[in-house]
Structures are given as structure tokens and as C-alpha cells.
N, C-alpha and C. Protein backbone atom coordinates (compact mmCIF):
# COMPACT_ATOMS: atom_id res chain seq x y z
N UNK A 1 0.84 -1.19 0.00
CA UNK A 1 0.00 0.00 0.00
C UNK A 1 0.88 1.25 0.00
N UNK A 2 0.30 2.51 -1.22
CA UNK A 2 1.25 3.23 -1.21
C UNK A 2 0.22 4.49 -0.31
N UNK A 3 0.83 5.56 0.62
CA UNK A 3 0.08 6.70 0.87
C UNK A 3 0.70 7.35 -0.03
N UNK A 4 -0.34 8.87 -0.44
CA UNK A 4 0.17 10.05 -1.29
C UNK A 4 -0.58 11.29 -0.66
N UNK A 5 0.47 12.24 0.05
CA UNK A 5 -0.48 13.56 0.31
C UNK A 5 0.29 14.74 -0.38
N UNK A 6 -0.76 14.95 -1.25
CA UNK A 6 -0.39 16.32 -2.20
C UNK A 6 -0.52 18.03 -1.17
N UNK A 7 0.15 18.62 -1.56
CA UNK A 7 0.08 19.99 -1.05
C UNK A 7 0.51 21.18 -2.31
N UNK A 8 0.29 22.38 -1.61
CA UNK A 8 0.57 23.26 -2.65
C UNK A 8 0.08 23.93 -3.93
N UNK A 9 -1.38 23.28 -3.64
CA UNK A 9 -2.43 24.25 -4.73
C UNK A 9 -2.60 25.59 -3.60
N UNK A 10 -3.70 26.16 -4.39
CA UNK A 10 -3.93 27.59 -3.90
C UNK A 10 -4.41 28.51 -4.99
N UNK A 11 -4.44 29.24 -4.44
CA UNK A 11 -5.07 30.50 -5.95
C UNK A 11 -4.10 31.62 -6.32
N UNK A 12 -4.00 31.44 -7.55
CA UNK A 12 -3.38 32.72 -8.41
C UNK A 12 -3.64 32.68 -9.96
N UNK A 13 -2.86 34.31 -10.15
CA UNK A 13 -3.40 34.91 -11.57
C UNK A 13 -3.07 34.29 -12.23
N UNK A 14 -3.70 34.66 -13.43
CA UNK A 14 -3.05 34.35 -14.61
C UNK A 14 -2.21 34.51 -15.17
N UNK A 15 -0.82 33.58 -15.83
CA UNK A 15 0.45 33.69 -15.93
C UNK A 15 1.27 33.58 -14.75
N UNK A 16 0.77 33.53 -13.25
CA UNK A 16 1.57 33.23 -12.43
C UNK A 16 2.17 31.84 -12.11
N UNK A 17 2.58 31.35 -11.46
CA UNK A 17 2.93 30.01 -10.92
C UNK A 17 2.59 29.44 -9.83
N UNK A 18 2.52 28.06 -9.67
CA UNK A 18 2.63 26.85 -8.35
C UNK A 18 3.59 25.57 -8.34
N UNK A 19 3.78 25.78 -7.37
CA UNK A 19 4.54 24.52 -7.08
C UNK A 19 3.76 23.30 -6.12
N UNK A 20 3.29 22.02 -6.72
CA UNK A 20 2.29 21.07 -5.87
C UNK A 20 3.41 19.71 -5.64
N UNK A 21 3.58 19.67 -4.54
CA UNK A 21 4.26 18.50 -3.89
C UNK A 21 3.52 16.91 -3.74
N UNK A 22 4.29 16.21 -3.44
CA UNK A 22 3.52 14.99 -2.82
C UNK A 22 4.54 14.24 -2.03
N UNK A 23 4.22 13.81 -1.30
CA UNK A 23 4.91 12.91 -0.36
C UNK A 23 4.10 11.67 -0.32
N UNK A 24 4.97 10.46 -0.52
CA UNK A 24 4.39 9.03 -0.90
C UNK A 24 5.29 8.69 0.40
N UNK A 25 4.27 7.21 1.12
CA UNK A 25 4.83 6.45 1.85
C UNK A 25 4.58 5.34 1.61
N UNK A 26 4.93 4.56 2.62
CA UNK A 26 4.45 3.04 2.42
C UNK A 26 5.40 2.01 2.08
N UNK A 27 6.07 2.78 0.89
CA UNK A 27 6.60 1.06 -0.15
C UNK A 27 7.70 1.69 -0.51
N UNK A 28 8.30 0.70 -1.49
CA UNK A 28 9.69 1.83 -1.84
C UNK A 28 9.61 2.79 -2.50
N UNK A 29 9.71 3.70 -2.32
CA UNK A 29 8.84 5.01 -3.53
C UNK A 29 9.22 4.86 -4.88
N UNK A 30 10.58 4.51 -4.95
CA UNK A 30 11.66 4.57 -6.02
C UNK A 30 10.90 3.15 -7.23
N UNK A 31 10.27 2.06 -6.71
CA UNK A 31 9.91 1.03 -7.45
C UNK A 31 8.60 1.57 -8.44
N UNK A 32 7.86 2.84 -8.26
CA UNK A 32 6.96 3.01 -8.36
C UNK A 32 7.06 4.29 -9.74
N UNK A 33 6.27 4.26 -10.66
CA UNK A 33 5.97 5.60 -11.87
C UNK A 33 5.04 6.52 -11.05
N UNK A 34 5.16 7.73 -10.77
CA UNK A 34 4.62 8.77 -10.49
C UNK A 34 4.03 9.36 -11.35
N UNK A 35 2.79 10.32 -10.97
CA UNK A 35 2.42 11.20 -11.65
C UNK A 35 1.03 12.29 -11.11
N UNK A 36 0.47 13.00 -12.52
CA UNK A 36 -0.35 13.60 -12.02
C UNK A 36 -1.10 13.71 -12.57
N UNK A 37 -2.50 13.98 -12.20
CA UNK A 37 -4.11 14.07 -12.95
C UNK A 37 -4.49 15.38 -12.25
N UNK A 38 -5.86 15.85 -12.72
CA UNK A 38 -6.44 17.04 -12.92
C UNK A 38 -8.09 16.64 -12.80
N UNK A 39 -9.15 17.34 -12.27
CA UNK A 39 -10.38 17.36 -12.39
C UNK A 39 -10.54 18.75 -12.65
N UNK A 40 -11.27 19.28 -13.36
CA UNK A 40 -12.23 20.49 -13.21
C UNK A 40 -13.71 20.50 -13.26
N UNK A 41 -14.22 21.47 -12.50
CA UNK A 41 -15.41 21.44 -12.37
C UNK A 41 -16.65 20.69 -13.38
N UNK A 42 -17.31 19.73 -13.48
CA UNK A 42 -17.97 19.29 -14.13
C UNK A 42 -17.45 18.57 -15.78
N UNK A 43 -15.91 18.27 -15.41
CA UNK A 43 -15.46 17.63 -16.54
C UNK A 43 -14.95 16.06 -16.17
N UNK A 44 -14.52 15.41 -16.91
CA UNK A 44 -13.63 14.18 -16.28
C UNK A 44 -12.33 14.30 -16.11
N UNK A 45 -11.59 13.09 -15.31
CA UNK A 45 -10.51 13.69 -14.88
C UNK A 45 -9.35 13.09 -15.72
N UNK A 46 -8.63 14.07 -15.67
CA UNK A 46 -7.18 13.80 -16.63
C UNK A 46 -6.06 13.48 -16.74
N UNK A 47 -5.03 13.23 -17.27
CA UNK A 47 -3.75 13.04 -17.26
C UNK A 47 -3.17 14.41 -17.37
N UNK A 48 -1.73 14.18 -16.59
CA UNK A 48 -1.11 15.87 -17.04
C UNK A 48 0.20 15.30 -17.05
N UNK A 49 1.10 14.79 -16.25
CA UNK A 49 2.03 14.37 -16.35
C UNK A 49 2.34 12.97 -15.83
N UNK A 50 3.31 12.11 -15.96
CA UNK A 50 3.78 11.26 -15.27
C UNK A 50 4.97 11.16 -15.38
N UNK A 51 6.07 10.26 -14.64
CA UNK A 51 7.40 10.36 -14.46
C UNK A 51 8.10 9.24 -13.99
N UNK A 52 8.70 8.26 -14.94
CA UNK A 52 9.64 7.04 -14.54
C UNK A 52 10.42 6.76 -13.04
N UNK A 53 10.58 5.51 -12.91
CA UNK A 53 11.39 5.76 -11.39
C UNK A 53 12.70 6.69 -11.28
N UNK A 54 13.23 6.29 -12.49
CA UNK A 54 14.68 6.98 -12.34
C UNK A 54 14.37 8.63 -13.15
N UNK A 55 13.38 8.99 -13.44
CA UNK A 55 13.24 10.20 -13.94
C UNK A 55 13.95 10.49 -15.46
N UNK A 56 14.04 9.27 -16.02
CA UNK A 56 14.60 9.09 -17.55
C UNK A 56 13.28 9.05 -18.23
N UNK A 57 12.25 9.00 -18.08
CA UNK A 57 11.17 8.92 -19.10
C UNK A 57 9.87 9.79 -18.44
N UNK A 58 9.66 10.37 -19.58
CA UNK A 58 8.24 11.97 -19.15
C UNK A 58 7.62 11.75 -19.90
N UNK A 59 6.15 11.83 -19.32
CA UNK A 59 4.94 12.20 -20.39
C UNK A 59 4.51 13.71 -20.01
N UNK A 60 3.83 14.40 -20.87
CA UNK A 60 2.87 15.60 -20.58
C UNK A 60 1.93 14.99 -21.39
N UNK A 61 0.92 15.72 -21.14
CA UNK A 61 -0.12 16.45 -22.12
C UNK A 61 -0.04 17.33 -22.98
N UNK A 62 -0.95 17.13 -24.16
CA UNK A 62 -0.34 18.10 -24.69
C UNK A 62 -0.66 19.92 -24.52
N UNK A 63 -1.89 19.57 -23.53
CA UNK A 63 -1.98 21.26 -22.91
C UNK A 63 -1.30 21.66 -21.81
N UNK A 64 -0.25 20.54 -21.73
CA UNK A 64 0.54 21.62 -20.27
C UNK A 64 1.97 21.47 -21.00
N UNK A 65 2.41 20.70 -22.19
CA UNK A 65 3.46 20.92 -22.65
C UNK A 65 4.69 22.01 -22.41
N UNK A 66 5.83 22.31 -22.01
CA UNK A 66 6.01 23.45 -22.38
C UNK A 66 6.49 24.59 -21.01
N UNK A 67 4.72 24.19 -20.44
CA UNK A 67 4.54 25.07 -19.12
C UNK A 67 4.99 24.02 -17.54
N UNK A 68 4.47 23.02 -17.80
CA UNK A 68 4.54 22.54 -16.41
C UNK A 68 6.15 21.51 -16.53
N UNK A 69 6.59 21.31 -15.36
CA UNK A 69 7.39 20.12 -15.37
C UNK A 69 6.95 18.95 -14.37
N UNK A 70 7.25 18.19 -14.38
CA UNK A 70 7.65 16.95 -13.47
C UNK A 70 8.97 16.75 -12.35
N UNK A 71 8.73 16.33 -11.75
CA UNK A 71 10.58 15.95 -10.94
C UNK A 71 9.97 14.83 -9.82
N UNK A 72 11.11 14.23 -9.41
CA UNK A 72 10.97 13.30 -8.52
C UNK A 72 12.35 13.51 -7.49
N UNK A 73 12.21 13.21 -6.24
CA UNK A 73 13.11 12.95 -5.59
C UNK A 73 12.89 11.57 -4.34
N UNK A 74 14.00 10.55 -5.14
CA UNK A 74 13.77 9.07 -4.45
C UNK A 74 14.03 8.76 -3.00
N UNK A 75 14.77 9.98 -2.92
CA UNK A 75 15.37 10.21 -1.74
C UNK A 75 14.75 10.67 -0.79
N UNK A 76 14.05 11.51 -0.72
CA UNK A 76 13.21 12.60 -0.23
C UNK A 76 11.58 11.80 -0.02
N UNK A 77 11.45 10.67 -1.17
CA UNK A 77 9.63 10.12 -1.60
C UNK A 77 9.07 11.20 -1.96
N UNK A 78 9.67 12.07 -2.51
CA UNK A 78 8.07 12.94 -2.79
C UNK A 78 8.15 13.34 -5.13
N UNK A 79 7.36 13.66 -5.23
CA UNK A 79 7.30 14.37 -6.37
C UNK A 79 6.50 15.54 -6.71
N UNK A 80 6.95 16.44 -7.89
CA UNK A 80 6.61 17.73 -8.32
C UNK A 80 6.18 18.24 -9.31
N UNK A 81 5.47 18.92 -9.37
CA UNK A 81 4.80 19.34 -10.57
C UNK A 81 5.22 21.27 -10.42
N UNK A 82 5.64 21.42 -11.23
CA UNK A 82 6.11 23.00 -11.32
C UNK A 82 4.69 23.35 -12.21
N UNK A 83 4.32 24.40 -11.75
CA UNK A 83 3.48 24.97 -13.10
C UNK A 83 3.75 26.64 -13.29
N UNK A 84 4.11 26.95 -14.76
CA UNK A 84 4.20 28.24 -15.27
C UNK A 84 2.98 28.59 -15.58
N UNK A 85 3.48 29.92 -15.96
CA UNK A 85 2.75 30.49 -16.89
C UNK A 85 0.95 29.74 -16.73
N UNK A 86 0.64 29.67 -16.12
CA UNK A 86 -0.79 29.51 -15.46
C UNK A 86 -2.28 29.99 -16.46
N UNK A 87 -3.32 29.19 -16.13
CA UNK A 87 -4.56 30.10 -17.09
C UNK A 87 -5.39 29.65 -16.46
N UNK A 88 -6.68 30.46 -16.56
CA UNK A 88 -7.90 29.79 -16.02
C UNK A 88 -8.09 28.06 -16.25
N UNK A 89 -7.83 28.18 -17.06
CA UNK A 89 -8.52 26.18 -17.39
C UNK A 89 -7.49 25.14 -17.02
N UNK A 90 -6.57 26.08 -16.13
CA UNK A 90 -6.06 25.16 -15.42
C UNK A 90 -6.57 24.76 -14.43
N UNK A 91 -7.55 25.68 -13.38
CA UNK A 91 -7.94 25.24 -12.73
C UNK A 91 -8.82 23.99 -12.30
N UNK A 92 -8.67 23.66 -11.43
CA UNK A 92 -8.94 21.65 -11.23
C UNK A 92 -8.47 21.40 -10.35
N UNK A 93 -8.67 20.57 -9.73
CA UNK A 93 -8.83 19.39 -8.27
C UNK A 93 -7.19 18.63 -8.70
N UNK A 94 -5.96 18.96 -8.35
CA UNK A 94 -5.14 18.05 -9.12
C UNK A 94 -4.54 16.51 -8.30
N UNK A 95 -3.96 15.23 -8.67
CA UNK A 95 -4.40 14.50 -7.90
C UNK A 95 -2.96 13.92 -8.50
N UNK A 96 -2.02 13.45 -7.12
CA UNK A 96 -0.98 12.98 -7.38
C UNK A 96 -1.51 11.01 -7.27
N UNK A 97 -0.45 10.47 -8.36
CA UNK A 97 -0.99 8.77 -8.65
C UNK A 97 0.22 8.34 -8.60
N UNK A 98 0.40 6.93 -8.05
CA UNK A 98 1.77 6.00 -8.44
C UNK A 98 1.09 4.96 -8.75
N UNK A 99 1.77 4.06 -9.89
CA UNK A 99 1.60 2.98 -10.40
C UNK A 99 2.54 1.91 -9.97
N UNK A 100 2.52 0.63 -9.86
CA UNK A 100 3.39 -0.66 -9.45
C UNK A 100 4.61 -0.86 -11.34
N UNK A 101 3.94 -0.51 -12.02
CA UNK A 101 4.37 -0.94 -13.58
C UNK A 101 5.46 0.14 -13.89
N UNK A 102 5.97 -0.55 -14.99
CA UNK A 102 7.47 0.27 -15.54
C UNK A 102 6.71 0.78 -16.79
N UNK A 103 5.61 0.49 -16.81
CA UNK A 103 5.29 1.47 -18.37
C UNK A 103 4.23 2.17 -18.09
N UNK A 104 4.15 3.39 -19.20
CA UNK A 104 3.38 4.39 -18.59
C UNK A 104 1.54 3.78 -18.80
N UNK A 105 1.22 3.09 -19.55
CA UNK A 105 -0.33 2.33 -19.77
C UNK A 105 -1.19 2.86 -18.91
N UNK A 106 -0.70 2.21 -17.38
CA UNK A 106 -2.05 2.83 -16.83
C UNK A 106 -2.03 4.17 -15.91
N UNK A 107 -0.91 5.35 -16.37
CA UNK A 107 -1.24 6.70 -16.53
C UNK A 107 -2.14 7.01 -17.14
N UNK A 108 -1.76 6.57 -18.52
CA UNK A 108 -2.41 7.25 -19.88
C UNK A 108 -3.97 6.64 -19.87
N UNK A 109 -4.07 5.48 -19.48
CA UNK A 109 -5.48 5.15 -19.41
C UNK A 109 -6.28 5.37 -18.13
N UNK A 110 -5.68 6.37 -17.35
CA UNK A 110 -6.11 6.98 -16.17
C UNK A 110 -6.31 6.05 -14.73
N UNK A 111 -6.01 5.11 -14.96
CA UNK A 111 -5.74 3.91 -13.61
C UNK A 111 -4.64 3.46 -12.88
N UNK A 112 -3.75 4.35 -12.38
CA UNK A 112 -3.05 3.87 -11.30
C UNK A 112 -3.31 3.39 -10.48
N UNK A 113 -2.36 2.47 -9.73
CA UNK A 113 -2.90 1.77 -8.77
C UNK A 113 -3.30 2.84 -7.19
N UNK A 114 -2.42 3.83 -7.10
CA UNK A 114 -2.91 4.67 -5.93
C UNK A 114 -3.26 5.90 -6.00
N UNK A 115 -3.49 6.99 -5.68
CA UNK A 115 -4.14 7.86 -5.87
C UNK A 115 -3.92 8.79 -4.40
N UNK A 116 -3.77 10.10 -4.40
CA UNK A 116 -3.86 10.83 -3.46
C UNK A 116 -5.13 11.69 -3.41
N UNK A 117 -5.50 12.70 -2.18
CA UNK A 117 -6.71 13.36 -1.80
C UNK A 117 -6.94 14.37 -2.72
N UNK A 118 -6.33 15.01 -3.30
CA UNK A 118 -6.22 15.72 -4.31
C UNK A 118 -5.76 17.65 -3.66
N UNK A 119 -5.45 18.60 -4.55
CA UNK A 119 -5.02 19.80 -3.88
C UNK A 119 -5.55 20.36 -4.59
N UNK A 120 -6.66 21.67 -4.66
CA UNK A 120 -7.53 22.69 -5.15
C UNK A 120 -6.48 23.52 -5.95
N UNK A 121 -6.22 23.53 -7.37
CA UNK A 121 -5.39 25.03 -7.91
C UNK A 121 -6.33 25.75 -8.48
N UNK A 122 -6.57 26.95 -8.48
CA UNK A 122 -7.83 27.91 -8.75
C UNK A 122 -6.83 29.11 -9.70
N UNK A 123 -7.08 29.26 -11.03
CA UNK A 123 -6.13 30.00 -11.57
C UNK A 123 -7.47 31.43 -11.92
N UNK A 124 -7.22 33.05 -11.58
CA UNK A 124 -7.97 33.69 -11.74
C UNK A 124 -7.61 34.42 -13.12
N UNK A 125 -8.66 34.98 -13.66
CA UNK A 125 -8.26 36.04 -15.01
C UNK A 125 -7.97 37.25 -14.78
């Protein structure tokens, strides 16, 4: 069993930035693909990034391309999502995930095996 508690949403403008953490326990953190999903209000929820154990292999989306990054630290258990340059439709419920698998599959098909509480980012115009 893995825990995941995300922190570090909050509200800001547009074009500003956040930084959303997670801290995983439980298992070896390092055995595990990280990543991150998104809800917004009355939509389904999404993929945005994910991130290999050793941090050699990245996915985005292709609407955060560019702007957001990924990072991991194995050392530490936690992982990161940087976000630039910010917009309204970013805003969403965002939700840190680890998977048991070495391939990204069940990122992309939205089923990791764990899932965190999720952290509110509210981006204003």
C-alpha cells in the first residue's frame, strides 16, 4: 500500500505560478511511476504528467506541454509538478498517482494503482 499527500495548490493569476508536492509512503517510492491528474469542475478527470522511477522517461499532455514540469526525488519520496505560466482552465482538483508498472499504460489510461486526496489550484483572469 502506497500513501500520497499532495500539497501546494492555492489560488493565483493568470500567468503566475505553483509549485504542488507529494509525499508518498508506504513502499519503496523509487519502485513506483509517479504522476499527475487534474479534475475540473464538471469535466472528467485527466492526465497531465507522469514520471519514470529513475526520472529518464516523461509524459505531458499536450496542454501543459512546455509550461509545467515533473521531478521526482527518491530520496526525499516525494514528487513535483512546477506549473508556469498559469490560465484559467487550469484550474482543477489536481491528484498525485503511483503505479506498481514500468510502463506508462495505466497513466495514460487513467488507472493507477494509488491515488492521493487531491489539492484545489484555482487559476484567476
Amino acid at each position: 500500500q502506497v500513501q500520497l499527500v499532495e500539497s501546494g495548490g492555492g489560488l493565483v493569476q493568470a500567468g503566475g505560478s505553483l509549485r504542488l508536492s507529494c509525499a508518498a509512503s508506504g513502499r519503496t517510492f523509487s519502485n513506483y511511476l509517479m504522476g499527475w491528474f487534474r479534475q475540473a469542475p464538471g469535466k472528467e478527470r485527466e492526465f497531465v504528467a507522469a514520471i519514470s522511477w529513475s526520472g529518464g522517461r516523461i509524459y505531458y499532455a499536450d496542454s501543459v506541454k512546455g509550461r509545467f514540469t515533473i521531478s521526482r526525488d527518491n530520496a526525499k519520496n516525494t514528487v513535483s509538478l512546477q506549473m508556469n505560466s498559469l490560465k484559467p482552465e487550469d484550474t482543477a482538483v489536481y491528484y498525485c498517482a503511483a503505479d506498481r508498472s514500468q510502463y506508462f499504460s495505466a497513466f495514460l489510461a487513467g488507472t493507477p494503482d494509488y491515488w492521493g486526496q487531491g489539492t484545489q489550484v484555482t487559476v484567476s483572469s
